[in-house]
Protein backbone atom coordinates (compact mmCIF):
# COMPACT_ATOMS: atom_id res chain seq x y z
CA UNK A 1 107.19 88.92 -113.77
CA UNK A 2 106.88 87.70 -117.49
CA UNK A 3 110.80 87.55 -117.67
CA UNK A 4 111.35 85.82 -114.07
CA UNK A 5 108.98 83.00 -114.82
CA UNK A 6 111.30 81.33 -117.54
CA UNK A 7 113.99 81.86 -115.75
CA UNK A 8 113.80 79.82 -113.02
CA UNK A 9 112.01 77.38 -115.05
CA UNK A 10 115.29 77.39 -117.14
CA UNK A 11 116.99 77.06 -113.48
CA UNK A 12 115.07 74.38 -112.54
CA UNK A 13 115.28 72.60 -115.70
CA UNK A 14 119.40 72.68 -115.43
CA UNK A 15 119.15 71.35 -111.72
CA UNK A 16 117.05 68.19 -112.69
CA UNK A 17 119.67 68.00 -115.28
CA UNK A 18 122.84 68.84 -113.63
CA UNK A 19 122.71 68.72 -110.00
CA UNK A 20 120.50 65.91 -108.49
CA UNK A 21 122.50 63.16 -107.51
CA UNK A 22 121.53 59.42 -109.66
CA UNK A 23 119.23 57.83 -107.61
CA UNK A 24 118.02 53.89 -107.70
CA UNK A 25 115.26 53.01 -108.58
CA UNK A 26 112.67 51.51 -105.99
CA UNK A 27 111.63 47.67 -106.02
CA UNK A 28 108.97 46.18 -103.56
CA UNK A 29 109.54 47.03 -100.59
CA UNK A 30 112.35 49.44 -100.73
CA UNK A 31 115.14 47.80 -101.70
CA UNK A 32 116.54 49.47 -104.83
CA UNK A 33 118.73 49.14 -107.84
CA UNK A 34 121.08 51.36 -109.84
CA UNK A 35 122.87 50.70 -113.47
CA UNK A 36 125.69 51.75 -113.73
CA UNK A 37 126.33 54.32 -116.57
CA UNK A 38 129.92 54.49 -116.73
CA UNK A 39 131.25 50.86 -117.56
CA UNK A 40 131.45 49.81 -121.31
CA UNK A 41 128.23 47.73 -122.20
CA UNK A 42 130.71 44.70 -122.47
CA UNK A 43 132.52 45.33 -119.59
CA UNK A 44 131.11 42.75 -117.36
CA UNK A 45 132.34 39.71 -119.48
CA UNK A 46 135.53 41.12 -120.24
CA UNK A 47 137.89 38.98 -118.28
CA UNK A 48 135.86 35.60 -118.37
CA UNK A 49 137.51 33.13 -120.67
CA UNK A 50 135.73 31.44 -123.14
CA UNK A 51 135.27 27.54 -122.80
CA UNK A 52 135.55 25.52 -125.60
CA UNK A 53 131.85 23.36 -126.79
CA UNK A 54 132.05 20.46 -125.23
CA UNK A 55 132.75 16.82 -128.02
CA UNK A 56 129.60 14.90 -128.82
CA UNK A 57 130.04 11.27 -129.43
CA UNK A 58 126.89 8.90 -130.04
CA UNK A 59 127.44 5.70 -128.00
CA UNK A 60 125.13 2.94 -128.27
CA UNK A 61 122.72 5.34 -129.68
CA UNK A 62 123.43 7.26 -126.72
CA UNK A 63 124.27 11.19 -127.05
CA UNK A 64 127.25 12.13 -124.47
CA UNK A 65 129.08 14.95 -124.18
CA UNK A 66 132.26 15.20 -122.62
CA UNK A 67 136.35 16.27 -123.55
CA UNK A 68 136.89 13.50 -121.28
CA UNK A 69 135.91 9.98 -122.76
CA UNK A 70 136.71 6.66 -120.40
CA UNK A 71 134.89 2.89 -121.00
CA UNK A 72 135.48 0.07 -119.01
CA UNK A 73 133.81 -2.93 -120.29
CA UNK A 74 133.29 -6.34 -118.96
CA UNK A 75 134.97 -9.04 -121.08
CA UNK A 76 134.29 -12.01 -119.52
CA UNK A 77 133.41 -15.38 -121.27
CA UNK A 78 129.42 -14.21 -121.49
CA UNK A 79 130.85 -10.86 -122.88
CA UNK A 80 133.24 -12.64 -125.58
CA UNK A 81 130.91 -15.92 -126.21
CA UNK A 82 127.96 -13.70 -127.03
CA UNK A 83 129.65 -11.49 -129.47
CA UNK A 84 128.79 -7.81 -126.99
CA UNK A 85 132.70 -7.70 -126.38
CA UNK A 86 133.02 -7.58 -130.56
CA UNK A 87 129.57 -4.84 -130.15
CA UNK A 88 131.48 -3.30 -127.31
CA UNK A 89 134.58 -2.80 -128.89
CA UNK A 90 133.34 -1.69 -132.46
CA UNK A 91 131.50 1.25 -130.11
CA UNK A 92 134.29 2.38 -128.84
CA UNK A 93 136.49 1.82 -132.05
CA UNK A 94 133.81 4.69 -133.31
CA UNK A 95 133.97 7.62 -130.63
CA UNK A 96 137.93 6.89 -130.74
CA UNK A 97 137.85 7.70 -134.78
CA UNK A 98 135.92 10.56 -134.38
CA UNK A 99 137.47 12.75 -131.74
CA UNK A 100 139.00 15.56 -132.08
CA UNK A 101 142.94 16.45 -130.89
CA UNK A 102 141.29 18.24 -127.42
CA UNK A 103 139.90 15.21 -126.07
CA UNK A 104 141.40 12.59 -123.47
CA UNK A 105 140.65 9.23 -123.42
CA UNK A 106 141.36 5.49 -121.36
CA UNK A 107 139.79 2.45 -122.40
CA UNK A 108 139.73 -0.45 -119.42
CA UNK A 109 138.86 -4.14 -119.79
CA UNK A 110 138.37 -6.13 -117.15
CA UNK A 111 137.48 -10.24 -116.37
CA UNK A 112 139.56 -11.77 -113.80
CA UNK A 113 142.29 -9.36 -114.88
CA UNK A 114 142.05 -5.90 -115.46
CA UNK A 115 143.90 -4.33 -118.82
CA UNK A 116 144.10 -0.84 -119.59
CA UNK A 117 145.03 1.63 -122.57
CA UNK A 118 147.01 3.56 -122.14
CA UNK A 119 149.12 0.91 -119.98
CA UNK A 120 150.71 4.03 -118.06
CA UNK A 121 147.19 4.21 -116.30
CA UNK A 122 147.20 8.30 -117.63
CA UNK A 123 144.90 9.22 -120.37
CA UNK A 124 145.55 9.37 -123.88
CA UNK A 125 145.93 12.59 -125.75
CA UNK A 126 143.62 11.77 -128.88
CA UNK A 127 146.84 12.90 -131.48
CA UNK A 128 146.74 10.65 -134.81
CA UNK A 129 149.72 8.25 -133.06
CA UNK A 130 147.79 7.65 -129.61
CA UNK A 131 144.54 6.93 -131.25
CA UNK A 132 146.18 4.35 -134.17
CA UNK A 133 148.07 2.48 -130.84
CA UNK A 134 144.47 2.65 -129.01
CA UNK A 135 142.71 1.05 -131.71
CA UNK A 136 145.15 -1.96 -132.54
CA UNK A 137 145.43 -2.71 -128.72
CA UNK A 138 141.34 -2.93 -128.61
CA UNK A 139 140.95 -4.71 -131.60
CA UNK A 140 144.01 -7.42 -130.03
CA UNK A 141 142.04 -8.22 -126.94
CA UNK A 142 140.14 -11.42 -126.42
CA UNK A 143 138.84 -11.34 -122.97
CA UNK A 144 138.93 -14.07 -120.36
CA UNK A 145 136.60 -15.76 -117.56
CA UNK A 146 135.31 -13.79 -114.65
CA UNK A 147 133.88 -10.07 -113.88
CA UNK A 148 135.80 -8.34 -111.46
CA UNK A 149 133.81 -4.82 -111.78
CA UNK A 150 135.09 -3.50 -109.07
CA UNK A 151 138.77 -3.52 -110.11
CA UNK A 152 137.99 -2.20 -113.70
CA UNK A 153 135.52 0.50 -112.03
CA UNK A 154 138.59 1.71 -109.85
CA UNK A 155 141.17 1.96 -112.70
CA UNK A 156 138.95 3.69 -115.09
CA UNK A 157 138.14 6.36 -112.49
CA UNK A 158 141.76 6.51 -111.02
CA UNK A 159 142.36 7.57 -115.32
CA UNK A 160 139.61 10.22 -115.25
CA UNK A 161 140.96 11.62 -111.87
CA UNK A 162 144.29 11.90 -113.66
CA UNK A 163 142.55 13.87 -116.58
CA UNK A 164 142.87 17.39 -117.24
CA UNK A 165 139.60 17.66 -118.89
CA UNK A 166 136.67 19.52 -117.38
CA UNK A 167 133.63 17.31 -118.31
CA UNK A 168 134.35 13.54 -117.93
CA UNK A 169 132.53 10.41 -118.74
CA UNK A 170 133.12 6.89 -117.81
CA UNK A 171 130.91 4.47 -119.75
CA UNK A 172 130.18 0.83 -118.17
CA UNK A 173 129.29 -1.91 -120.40
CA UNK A 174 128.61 -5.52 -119.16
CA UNK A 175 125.77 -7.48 -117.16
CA UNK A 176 126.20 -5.95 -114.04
CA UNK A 177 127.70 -9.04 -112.75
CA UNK A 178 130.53 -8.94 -110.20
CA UNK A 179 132.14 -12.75 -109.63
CA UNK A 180 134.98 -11.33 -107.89
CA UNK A 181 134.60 -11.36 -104.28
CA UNK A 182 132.69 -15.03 -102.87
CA UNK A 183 129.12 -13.58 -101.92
CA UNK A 184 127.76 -11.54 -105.22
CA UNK A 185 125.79 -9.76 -103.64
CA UNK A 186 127.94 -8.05 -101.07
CA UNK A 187 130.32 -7.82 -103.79
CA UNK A 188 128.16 -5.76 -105.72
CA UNK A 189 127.42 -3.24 -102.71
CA UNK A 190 130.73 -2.90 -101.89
CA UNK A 191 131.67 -1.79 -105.15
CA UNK A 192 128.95 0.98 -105.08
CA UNK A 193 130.39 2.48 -101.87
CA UNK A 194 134.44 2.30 -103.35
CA UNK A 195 133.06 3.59 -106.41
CA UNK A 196 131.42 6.65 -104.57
CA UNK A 197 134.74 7.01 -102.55
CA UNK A 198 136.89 7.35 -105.58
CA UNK A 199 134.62 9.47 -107.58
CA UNK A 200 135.86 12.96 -105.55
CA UNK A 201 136.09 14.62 -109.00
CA UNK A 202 132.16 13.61 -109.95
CA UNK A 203 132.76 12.16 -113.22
CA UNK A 204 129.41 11.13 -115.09
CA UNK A 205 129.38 7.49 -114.57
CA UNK A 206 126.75 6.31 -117.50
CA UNK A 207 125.74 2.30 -117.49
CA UNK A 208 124.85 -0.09 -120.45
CA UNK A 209 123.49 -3.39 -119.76
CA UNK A 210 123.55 -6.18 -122.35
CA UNK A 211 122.39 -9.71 -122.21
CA UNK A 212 120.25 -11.07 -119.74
CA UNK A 213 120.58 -10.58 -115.76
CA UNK A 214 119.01 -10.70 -112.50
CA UNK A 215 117.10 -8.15 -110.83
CA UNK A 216 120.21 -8.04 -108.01
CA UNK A 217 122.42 -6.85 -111.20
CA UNK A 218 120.29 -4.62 -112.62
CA UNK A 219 119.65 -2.54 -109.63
CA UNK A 220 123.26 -2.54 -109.22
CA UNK A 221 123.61 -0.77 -112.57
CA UNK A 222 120.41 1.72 -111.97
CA UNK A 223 122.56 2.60 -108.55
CA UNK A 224 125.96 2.95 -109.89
CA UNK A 225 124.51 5.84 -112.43
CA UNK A 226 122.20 7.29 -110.30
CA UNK A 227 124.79 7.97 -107.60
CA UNK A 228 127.12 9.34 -110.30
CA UNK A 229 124.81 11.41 -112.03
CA UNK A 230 124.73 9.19 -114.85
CA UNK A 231 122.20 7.06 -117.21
CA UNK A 232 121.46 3.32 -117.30
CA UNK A 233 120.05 1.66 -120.07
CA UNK A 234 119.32 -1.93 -121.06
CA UNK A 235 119.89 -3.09 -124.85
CA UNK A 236 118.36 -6.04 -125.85
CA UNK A 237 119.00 -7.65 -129.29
């Protein structure tokens, strides 16, 4: 009896180790889990690509992040008479300097008209050549009377449709004024509900109001971000 007493302990010992099937662990009310053993401990990421940081620009004071950069900016005779188109334009001027070759970019002005860089209505690749032409076309323009929002709204999303870049932004700077369309008003709404149709690709629509407006255009510009997952801010001077 002394020798068969370590034996089949040693037996037993060598069928915990050997021979019981793994078994998961239980969890509340019997569900279980179960690691498994036998894949590398990096094995689950293996095949996932690995996405570039995204570019971070400061505009009017404004962190965004993006590889996709669009502004469309109101240059209308309030713009260009108050010197914001020249504050506009000096912003932009900036975030086009400082990105780097990944990023695309469109700039759009609008007043009556509606003028766009690149003029092929595709975005820009920000090489050295694109962003020297970019820059000398901004600094050129002058504006003109009217603010057709809509229109400019519409060709700077139809550019960040056309982008290749994951994580867009579209900028708006003006008064939230729209003096396109008879009644302002309706004008205004209208442009919301285009603006929502042509946004299938969910670019971050972020809003900057300068001067001074009416209520009617400021809740136009809290609307336009907020259904575009974007930011509105008002800067005073």
């Amino acid at each position: 009896m002394k020798r068969f007493i370590p034996v089949l302990s040693g037996l037993a010992l060598l069928a915990l180790m050997w021979g019981s099937p793994a078994r998961g662990q239980d969890v509340g009310g019997g569900a279980t889990t179960k690691e498994n053993l036998d894949l590398p401990f990096d094995a689950l990421g293996e095949n996932e690509e690995e996405e570039d940081a995204p570019e971070i620009v400061s505009f009017y004071g404004q962190q965004r992040e993006g590889d996709g950069f669009f502004y469309v900016v109101d240059s209308s005779g309030s713009m260009r008479d108050s010197g914001e188109l020249a504050v506009a334009k000096r912003e932009i001027i900036k975030n086009i300097t400082e990105f780097s070759d990944r990023v695309q970019f469109g700039v759009v002005f609008f007043n009556t008209n509606v003028v766009k860089f690149p003029g092929s209505g595709q975005p820009a690749e920000a090489n050295p050549g694109q962003k020297s032409s970019a820059l000398a076309w901004i600094q050129a323009h002058t504006g003109s009377s009217g603010s057709c929002c809509q229109a400019g709204l519409s060709a700077g999303l139809r550019m960040a449709n056309a982008c290749s870049a994951k994580r867009k932004v579209l900028s708006y700077v003006g008064d939230g004024g729209g003096t396109c369309g008879g009644d302002e008003s309706q004008y205004l709404q209208q442009t919301l509900a285009a603006v929502s149709a042509q946004n299938f690709q969910r670019v971050q629509i972020n809003c900057i109001g300068v001067l001074s407006y009416p209520q009617m255009n400021e809740d136009f510009m809290r609307k336009l971000a907020a259904q575009n997952g974007g930011t509105y801010i008002h800067v005073t001077r």
